[in-house]
C-alpha atoms as a PDB file:
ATOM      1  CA  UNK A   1      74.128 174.411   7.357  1.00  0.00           C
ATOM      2  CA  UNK A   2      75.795 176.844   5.351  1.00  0.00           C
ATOM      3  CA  UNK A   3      78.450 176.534   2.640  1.00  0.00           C
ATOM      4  CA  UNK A   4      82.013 178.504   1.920  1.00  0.00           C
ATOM      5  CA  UNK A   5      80.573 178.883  -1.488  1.00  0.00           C
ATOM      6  CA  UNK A   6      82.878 180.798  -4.611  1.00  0.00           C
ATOM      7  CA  UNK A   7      81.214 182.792  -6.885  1.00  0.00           C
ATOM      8  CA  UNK A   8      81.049 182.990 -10.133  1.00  0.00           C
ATOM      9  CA  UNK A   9      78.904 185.248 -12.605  1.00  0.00           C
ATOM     10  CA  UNK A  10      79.112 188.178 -14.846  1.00  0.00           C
ATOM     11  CA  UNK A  11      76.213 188.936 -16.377  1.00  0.00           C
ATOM     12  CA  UNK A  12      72.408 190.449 -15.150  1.00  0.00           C
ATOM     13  CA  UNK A  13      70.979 187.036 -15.807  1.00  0.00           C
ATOM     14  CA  UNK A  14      73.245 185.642 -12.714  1.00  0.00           C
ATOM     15  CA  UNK A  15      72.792 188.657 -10.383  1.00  0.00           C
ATOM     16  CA  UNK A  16      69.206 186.658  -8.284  1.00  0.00           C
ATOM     17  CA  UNK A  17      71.438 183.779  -7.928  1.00  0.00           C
ATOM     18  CA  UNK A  18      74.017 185.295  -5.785  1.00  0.00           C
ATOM     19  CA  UNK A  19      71.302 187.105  -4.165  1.00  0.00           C
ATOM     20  CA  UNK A  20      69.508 184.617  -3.320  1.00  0.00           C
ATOM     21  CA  UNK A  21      72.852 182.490  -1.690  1.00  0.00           C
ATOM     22  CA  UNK A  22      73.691 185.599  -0.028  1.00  0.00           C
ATOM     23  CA  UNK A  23      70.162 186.213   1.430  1.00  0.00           C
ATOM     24  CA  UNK A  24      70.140 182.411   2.599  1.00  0.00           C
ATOM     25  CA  UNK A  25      73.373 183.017   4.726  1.00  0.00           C
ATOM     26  CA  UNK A  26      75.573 181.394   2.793  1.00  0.00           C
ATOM     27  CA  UNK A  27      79.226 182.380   3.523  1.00  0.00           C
ATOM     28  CA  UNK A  28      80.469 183.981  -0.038  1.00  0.00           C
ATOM     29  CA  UNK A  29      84.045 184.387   0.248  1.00  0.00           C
ATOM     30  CA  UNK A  30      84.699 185.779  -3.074  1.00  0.00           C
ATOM     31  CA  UNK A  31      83.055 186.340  -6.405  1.00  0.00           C
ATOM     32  CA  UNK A  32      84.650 185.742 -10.062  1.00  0.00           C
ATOM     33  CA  UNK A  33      83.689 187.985 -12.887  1.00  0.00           C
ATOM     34  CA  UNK A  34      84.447 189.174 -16.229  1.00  0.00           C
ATOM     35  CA  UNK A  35      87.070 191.929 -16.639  1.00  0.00           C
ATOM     36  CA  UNK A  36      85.280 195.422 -16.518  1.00  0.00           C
ATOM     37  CA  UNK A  37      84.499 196.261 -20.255  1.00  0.00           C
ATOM     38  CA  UNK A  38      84.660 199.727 -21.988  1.00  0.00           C
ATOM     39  CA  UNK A  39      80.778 200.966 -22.675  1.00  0.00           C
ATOM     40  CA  UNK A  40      78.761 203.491 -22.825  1.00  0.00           C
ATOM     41  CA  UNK A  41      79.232 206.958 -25.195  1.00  0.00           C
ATOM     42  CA  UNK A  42      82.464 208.064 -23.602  1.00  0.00           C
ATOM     43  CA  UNK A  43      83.817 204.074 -23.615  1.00  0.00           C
ATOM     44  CA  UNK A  44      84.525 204.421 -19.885  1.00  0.00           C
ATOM     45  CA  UNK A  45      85.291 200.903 -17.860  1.00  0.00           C
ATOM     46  CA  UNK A  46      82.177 199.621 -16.727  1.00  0.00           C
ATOM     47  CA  UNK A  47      81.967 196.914 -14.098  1.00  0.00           C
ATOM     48  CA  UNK A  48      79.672 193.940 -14.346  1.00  0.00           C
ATOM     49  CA  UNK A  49      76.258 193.473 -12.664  1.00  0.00           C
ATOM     50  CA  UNK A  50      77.804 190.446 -10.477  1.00  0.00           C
ATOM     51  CA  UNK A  51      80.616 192.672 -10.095  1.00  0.00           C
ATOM     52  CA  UNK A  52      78.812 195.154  -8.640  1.00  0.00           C
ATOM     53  CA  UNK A  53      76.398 193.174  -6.945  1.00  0.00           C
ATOM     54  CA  UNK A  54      79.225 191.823  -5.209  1.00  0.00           C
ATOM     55  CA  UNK A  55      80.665 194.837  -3.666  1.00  0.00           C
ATOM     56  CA  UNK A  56      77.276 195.786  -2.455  1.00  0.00           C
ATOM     57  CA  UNK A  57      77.539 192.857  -0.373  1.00  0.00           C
ATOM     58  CA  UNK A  58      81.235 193.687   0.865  1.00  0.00           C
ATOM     59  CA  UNK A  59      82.511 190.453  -1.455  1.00  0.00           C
ATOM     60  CA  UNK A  60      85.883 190.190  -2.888  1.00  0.00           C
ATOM     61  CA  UNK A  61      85.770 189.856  -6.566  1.00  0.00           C
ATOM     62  CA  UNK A  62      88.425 188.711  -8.282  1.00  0.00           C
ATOM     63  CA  UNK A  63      88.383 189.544 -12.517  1.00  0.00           C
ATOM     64  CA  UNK A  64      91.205 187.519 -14.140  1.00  0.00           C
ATOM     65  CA  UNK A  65      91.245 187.094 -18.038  1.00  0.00           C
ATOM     66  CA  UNK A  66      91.891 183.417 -17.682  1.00  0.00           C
ATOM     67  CA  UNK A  67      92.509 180.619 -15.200  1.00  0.00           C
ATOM     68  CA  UNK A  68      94.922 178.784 -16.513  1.00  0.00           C
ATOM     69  CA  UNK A  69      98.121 180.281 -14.548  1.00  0.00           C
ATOM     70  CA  UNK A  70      99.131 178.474 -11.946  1.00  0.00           C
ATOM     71  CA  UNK A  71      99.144 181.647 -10.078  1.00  0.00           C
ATOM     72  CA  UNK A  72      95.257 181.894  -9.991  1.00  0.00           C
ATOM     73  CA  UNK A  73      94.278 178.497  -9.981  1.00  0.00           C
ATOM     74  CA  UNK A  74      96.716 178.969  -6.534  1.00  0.00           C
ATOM     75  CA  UNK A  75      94.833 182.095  -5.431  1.00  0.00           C
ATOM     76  CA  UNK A  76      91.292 179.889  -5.738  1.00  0.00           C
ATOM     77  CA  UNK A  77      92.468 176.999  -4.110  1.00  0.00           C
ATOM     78  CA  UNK A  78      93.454 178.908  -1.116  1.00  0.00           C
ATOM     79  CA  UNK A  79      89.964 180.260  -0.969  1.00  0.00           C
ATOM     80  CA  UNK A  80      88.747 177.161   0.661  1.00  0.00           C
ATOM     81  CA  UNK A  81      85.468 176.917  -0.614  1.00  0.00           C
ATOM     82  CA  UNK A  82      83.216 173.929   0.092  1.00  0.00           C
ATOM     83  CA  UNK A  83      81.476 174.560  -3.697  1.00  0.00           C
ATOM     84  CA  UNK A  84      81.677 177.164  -6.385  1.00  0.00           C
ATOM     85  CA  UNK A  85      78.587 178.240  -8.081  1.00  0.00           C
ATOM     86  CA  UNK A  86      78.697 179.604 -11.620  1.00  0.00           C
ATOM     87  CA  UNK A  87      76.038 180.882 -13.594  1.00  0.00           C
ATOM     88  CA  UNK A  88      76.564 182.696 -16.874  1.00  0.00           C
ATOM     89  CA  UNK A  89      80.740 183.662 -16.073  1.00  0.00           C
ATOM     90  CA  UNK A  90      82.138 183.367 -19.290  1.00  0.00           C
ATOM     91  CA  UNK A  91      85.422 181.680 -19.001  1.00  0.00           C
ATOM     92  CA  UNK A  92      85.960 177.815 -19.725  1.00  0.00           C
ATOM     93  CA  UNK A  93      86.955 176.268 -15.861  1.00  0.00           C
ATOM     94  CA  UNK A  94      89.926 173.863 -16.116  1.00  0.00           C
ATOM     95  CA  UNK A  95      90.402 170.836 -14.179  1.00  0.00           C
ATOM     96  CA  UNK A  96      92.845 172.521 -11.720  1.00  0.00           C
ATOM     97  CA  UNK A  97      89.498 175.209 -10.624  1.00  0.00           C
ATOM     98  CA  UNK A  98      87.089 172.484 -10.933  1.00  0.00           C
ATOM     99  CA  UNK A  99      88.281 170.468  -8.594  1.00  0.00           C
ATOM    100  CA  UNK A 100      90.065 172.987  -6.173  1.00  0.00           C
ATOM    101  CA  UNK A 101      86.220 173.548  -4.133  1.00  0.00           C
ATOM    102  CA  UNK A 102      85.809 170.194  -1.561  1.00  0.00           C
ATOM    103  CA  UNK A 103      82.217 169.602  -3.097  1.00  0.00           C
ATOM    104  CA  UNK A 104      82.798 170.468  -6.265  1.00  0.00           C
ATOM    105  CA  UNK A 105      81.380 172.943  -9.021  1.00  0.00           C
ATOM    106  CA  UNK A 106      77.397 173.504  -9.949  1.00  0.00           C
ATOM    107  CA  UNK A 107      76.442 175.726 -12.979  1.00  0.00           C
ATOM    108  CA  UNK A 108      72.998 176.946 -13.387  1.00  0.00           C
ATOM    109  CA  UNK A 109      71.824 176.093 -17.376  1.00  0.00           C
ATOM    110  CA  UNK A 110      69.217 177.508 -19.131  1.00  0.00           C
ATOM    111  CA  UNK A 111      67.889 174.842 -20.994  1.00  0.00           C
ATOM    112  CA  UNK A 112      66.666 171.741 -20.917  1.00  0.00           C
ATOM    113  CA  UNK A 113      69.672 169.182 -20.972  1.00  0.00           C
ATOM    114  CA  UNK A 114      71.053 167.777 -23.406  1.00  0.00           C
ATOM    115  CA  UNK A 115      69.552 170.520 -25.391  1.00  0.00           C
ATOM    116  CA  UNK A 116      71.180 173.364 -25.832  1.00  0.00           C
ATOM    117  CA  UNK A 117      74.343 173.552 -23.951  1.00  0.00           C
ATOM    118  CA  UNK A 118      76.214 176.275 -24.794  1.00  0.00           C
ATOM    119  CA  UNK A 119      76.222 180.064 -25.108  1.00  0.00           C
ATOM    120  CA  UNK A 120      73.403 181.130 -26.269  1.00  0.00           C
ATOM    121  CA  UNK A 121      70.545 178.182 -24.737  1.00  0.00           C
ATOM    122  CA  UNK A 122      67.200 181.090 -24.523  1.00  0.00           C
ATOM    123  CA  UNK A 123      67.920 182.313 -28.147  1.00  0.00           C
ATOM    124  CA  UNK A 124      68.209 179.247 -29.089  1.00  0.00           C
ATOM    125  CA  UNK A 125      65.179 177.538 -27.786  1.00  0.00           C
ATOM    126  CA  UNK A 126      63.101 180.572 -29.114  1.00  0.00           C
ATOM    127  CA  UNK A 127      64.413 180.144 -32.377  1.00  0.00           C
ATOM    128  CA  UNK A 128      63.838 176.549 -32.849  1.00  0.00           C
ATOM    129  CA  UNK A 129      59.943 177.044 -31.480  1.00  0.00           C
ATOM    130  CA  UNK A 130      60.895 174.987 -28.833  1.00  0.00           C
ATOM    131  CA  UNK A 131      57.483 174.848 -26.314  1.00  0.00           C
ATOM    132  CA  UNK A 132      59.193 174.377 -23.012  1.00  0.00           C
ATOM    133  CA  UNK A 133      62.424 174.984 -21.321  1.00  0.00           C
ATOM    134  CA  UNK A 134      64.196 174.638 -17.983  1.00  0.00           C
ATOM    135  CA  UNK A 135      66.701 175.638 -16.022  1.00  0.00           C
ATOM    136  CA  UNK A 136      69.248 173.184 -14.232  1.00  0.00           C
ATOM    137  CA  UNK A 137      71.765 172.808 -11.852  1.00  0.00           C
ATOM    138  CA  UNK A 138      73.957 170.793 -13.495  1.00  0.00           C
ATOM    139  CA  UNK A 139      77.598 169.032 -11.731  1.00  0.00           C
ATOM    140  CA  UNK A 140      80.179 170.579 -13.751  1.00  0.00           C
ATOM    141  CA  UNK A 141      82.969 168.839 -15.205  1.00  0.00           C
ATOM    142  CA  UNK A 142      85.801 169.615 -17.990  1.00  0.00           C
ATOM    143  CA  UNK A 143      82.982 168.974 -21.531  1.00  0.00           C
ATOM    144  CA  UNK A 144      81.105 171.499 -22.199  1.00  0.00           C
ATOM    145  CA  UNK A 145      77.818 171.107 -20.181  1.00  0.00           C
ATOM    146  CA  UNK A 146      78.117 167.462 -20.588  1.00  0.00           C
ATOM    147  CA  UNK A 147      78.194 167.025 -16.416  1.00  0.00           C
ATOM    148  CA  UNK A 148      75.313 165.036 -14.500  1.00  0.00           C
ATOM    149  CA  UNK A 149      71.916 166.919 -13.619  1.00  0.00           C
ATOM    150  CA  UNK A 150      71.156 168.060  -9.929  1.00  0.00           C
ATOM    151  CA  UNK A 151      68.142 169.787  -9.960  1.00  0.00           C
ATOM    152  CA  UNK A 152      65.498 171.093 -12.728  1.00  0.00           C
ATOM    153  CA  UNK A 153      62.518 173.028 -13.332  1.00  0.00           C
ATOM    154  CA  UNK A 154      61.011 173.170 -16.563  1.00  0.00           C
ATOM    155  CA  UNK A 155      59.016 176.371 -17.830  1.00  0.00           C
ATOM    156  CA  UNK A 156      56.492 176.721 -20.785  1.00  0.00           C
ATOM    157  CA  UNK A 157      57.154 178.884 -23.578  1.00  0.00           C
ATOM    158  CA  UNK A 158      54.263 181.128 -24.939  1.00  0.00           C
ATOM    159  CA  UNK A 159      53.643 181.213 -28.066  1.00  0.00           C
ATOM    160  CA  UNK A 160      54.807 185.837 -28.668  1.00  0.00           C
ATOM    161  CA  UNK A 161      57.782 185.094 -25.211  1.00  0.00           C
ATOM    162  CA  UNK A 162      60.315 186.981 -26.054  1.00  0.00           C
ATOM    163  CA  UNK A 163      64.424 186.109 -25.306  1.00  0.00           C
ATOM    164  CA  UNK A 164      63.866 188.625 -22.636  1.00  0.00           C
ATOM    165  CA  UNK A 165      60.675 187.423 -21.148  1.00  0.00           C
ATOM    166  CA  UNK A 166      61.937 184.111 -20.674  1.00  0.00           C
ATOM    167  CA  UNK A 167      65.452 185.149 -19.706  1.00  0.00           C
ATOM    168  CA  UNK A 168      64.055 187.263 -16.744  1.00  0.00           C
ATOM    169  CA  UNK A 169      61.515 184.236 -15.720  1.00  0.00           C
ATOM    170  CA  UNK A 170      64.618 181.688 -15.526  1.00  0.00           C
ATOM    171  CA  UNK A 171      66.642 183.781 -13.761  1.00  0.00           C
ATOM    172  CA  UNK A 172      64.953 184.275 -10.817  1.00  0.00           C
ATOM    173  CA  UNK A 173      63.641 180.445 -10.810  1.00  0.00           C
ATOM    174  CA  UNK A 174      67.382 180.040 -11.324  1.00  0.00           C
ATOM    175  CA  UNK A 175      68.343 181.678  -8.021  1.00  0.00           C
ATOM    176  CA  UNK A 176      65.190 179.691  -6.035  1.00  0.00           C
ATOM    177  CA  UNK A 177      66.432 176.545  -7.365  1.00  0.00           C
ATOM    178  CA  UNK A 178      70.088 176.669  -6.995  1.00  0.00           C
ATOM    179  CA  UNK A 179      69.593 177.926  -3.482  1.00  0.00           C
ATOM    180  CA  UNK A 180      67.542 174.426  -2.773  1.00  0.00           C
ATOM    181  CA  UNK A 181      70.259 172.585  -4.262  1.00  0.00           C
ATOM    182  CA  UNK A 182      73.014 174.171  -1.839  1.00  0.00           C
ATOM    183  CA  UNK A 183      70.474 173.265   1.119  1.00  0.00           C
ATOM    184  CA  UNK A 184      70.825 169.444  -0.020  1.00  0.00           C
ATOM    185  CA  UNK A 185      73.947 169.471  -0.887  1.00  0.00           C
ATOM    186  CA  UNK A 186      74.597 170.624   2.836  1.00  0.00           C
ATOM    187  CA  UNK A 187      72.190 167.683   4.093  1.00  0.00           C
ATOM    188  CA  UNK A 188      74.359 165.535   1.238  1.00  0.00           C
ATOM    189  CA  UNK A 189      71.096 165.174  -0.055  1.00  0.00           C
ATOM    190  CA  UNK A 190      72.024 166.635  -3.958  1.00  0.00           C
ATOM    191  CA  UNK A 191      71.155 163.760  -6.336  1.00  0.00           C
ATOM    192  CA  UNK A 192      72.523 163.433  -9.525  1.00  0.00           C
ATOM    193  CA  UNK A 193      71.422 162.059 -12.865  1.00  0.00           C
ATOM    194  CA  UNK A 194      73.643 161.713 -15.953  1.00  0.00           C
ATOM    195  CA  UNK A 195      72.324 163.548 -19.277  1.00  0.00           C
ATOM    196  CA  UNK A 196      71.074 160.998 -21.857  1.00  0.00           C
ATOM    197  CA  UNK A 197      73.190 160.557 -24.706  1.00  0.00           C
ATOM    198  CA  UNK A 198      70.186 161.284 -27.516  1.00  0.00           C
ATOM    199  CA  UNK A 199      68.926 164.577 -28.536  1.00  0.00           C
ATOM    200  CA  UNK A 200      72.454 166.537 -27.668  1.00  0.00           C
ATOM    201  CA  UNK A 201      71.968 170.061 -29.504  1.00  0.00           C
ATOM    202  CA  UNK A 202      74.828 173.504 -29.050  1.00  0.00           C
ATOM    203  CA  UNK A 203      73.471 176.488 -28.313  1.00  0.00           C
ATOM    204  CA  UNK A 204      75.961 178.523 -30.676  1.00  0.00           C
ATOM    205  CA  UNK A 205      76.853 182.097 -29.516  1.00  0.00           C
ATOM    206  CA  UNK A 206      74.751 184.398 -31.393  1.00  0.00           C
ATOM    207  CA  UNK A 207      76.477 186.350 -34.387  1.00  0.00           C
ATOM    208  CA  UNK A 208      75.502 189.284 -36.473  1.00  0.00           C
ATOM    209  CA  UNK A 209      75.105 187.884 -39.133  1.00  0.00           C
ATOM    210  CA  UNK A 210      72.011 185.962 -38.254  1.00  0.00           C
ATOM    211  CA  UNK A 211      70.410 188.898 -37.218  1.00  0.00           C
ATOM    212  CA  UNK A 212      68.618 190.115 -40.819  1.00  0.00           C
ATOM    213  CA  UNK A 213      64.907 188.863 -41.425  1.00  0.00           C
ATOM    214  CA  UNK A 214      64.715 186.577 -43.858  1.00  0.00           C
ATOM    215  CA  UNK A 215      61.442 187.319 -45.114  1.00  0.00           C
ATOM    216  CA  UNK A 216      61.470 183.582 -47.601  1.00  0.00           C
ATOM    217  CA  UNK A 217      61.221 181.892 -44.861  1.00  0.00           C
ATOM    218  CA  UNK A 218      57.634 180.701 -43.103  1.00  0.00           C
ATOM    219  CA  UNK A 219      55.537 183.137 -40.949  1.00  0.00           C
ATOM    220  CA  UNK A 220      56.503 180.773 -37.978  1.00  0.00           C
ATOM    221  CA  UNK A 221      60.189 180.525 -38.372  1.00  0.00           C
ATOM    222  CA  UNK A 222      60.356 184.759 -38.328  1.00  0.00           C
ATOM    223  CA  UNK A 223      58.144 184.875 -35.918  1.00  0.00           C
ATOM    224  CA  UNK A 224      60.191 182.869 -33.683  1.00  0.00           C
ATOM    225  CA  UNK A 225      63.383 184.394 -34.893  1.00  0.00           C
ATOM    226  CA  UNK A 226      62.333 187.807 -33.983  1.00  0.00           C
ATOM    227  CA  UNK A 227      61.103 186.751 -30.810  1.00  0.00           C
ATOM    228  CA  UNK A 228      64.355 184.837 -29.591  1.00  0.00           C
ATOM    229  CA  UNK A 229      66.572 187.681 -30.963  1.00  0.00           C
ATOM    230  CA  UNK A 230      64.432 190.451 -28.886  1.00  0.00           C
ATOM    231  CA  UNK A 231      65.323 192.774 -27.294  1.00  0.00           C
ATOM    232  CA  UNK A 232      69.077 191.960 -28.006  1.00  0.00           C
ATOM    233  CA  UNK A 233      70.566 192.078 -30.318  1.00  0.00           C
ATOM    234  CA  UNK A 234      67.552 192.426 -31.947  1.00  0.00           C
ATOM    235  CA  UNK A 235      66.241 191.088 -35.313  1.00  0.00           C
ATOM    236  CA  UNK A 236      65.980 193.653 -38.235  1.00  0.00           C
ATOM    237  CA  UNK A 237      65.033 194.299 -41.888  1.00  0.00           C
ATOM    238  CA  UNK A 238      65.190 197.426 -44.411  1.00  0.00           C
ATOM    239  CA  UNK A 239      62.292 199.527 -45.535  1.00  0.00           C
ATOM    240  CA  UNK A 240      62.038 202.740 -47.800  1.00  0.00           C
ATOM    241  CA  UNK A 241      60.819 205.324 -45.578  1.00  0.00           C
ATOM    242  CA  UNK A 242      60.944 208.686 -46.243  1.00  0.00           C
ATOM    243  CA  UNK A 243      63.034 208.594 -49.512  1.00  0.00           C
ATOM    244  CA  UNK A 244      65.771 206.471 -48.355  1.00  0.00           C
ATOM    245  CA  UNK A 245      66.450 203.232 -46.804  1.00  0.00           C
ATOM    246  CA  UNK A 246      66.582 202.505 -43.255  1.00  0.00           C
ATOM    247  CA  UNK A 247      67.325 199.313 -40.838  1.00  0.00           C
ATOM    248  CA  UNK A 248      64.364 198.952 -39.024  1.00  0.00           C
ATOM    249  CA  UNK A 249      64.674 196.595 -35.939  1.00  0.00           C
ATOM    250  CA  UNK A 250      61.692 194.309 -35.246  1.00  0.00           C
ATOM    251  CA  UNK A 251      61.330 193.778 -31.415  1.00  0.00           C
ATOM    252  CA  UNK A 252      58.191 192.130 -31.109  1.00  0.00           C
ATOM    253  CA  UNK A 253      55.828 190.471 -33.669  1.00  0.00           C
ATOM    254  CA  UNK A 254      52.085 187.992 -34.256  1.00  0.00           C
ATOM    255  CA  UNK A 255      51.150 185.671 -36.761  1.00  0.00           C
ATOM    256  CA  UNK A 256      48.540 187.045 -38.845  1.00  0.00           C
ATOM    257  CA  UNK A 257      46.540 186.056 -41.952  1.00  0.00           C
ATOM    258  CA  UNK A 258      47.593 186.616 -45.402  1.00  0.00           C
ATOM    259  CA  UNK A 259      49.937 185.376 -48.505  1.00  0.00           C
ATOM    260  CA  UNK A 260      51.842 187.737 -50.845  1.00  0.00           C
ATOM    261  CA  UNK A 261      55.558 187.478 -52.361  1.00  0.00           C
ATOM    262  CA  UNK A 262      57.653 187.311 -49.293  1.00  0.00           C
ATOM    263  CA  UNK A 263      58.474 190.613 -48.074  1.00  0.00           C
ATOM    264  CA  UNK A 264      55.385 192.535 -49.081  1.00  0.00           C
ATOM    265  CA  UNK A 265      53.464 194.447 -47.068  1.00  0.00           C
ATOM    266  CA  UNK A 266      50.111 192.799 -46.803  1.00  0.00           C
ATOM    267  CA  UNK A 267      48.613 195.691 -44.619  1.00  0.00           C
ATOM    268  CA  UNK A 268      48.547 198.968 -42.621  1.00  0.00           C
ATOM    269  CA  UNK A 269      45.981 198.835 -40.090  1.00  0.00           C
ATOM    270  CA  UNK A 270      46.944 199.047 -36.858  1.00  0.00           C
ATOM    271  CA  UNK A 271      50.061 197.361 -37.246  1.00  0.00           C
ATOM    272  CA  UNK A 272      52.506 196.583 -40.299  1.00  0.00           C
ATOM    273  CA  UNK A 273      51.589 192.353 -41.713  1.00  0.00           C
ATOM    274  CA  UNK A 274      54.175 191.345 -44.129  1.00  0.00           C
ATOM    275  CA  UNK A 275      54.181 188.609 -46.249  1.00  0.00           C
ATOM    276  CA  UNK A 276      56.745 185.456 -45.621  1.00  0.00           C
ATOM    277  CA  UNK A 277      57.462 182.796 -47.744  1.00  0.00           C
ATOM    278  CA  UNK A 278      54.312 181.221 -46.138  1.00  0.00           C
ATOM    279  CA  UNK A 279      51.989 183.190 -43.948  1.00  0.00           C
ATOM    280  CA  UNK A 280      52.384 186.762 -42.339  1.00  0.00           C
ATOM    281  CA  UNK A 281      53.580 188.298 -39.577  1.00  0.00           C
ATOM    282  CA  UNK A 282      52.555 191.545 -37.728  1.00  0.00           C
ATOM    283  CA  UNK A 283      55.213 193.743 -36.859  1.00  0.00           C
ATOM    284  CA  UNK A 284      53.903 194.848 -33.014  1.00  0.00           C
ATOM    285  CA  UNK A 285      56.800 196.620 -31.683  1.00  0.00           C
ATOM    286  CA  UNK A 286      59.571 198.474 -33.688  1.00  0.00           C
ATOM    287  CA  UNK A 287      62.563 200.168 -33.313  1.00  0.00           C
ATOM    288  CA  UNK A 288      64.138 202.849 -36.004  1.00  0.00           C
ATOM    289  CA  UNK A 289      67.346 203.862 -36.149  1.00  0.00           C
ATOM    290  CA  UNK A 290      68.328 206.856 -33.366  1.00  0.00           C
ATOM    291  CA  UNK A 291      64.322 206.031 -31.877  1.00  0.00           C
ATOM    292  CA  UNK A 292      62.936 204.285 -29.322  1.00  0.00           C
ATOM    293  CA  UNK A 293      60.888 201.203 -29.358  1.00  0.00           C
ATOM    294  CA  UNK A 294      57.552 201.793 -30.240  1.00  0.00           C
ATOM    295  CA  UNK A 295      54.453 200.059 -31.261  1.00  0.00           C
ATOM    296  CA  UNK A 296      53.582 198.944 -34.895  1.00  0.00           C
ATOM    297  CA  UNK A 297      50.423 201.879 -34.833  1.00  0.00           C
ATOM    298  CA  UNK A 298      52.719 204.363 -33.842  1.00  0.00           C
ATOM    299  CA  UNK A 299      55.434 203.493 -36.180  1.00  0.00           C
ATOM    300  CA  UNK A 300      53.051 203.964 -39.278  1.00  0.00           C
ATOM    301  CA  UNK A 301      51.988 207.169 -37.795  1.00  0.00           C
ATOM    302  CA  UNK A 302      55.427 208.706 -38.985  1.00  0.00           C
ATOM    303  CA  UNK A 303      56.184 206.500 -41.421  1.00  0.00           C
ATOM    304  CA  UNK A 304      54.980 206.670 -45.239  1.00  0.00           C
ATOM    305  CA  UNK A 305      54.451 202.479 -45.584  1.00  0.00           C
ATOM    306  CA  UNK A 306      52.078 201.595 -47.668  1.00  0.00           C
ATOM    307  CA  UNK A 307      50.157 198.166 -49.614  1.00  0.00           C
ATOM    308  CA  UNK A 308      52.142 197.041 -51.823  1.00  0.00           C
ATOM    309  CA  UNK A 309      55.642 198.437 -50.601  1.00  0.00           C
ATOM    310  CA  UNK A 310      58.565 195.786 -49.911  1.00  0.00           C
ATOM    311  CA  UNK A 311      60.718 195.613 -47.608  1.00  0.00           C
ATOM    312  CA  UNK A 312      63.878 193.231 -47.238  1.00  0.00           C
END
């Protein structure tokens, strides 16, 4: 049976989702996204990749900068919708929005709850080495991801994934399994099981300031902190190169053998290995400043890094 279903996305990460509701007839009678933002060189608006998805499909989409008015918590109501469906939208849903839809509200997570709710749940599980993952449809209510579980799949995480990798590989198991959990829900088949109280962690929106390599720490722990902050917004360090210092962004990176005061470049061949406070790593993919990525050869093809040389 299909669903009146609402909407609710904004970023590439939710875009299979509503593809996948759309392409199983679901009846999508309007979609919520972020505001179009200013991007791009010439800072023109740009919509969002729900928001455009949306129109592709001939959807409504509705972009309100909060929905706390009693004006738009009156325009959702009057949508009708048997269940709203958000994944990745960005605003905090009060009571009034929650509980407008007659079946309620499922969000698709990214991690493996109680871990990791929050903003930032793929960094964030990359970061901390974590060796598995999931993504959930979880029954939303006013905490933040605090609501009962629906449906999961778990995923392993490689030892080099990258926040990318893994964010591409939940999305589209996201769409597949929130897609089942509208077919039970329509059977009133949707369990639910309440998150265990133990082993709550917050996923904390990623700032810049986290960003630089921090070369003291263990070959492991930058390893995994390049990896969870690649490609965006990307983890990064300063070298001498050519007379003057440069941010270098590290997009991709190995453990390798080797021990040297943190920071020192252990090798050149083939790739960069710099020392950490324990350990190496090899730097595999780079990106300079102005440049595209490009491997860790190529890199020392144009750049004058040698044994011995530091960088911070």
């Amino acid at each position: 049976m299909s669903l009146r279903v609402v909407f609710m996305g904004t970023p590439d990460f939710s875009v299979p989702t509503l593809m996948e509701i759309v392409g199983q007839g679901h009846e999508v009678v309007a979609c919520y996204s972020q505001p179009p933002r200013p991007a791009g060189r010439g800072m023109d608006l740009k919509k969002s990749p729900v928001h455009e998805a949306a129109e592709s499909f001939g959807i409504p989409v509705f972009t309100p900068t909060s929905l706390k008015s009693p004006e738009d918590q009156a325009q959702f109501a009057a949508l009708d919708a048997d269940v709203a469906v958000v994944v990745a939208y960005g605003l905090l849903l009060p009571k009034a929005i929650l509980e407008a839809p007659e079946q309620g509200c499922l969000n698709l997570h990214a991690s493996m709850l109680p871990r990791w709710r929050g903003a930032a749940p793929i960094n964030r599980a990359i970061m901390a080495g974590d060796k598995e993952t999931a993504v959930q449809v979880m029954r939303m209510e006013e905490g933040l991801d605090t609501g009962p579980v629906c449906m999961s799949e778990t995923l392993a995480i490689s030892e080099n994934m990258t926040a990318g990798e893994l964010h591409d590989q939940l999305s589209s198991l996201g769409g597949d399994l929130m897609v089942r959990a509208l077919a039970a829900l329509s059977r009133s088949a949707l369990g639910e099981q309440l998150q265990s109280e133990e082993g709550v962690t917050y996923a904390a929106k990623l700032s810049k300031q986290e960003t630089r390599i921090e070369w003291s720490l263990s070959a492991e722990n930058v390893h995994n902190h390049i990896r969870g902050l690649s490609p965006f917004p990307g983890a990064w360090c300063e070298m001498e190169l050519g007379g003057k210092t440069e941010r270098v962004k590290i997009l991709r990176s190995s453990l390798a053998d080797g021990n040297g005061d943190a920071g020192s470049v252990l090798a050149v061949d083939g790739a960069p290995v710099v020392a950490c406070g324990a350990n190496a790593v090899r730097l595999d993919q780079v990106q300079r400043a102005g440049k595209k990525p490009m491997t860790g050869e190529d890199f020392l093809r144009g750049a004058a890094l040698s044994v011995g040389a530091h960088v911070s």
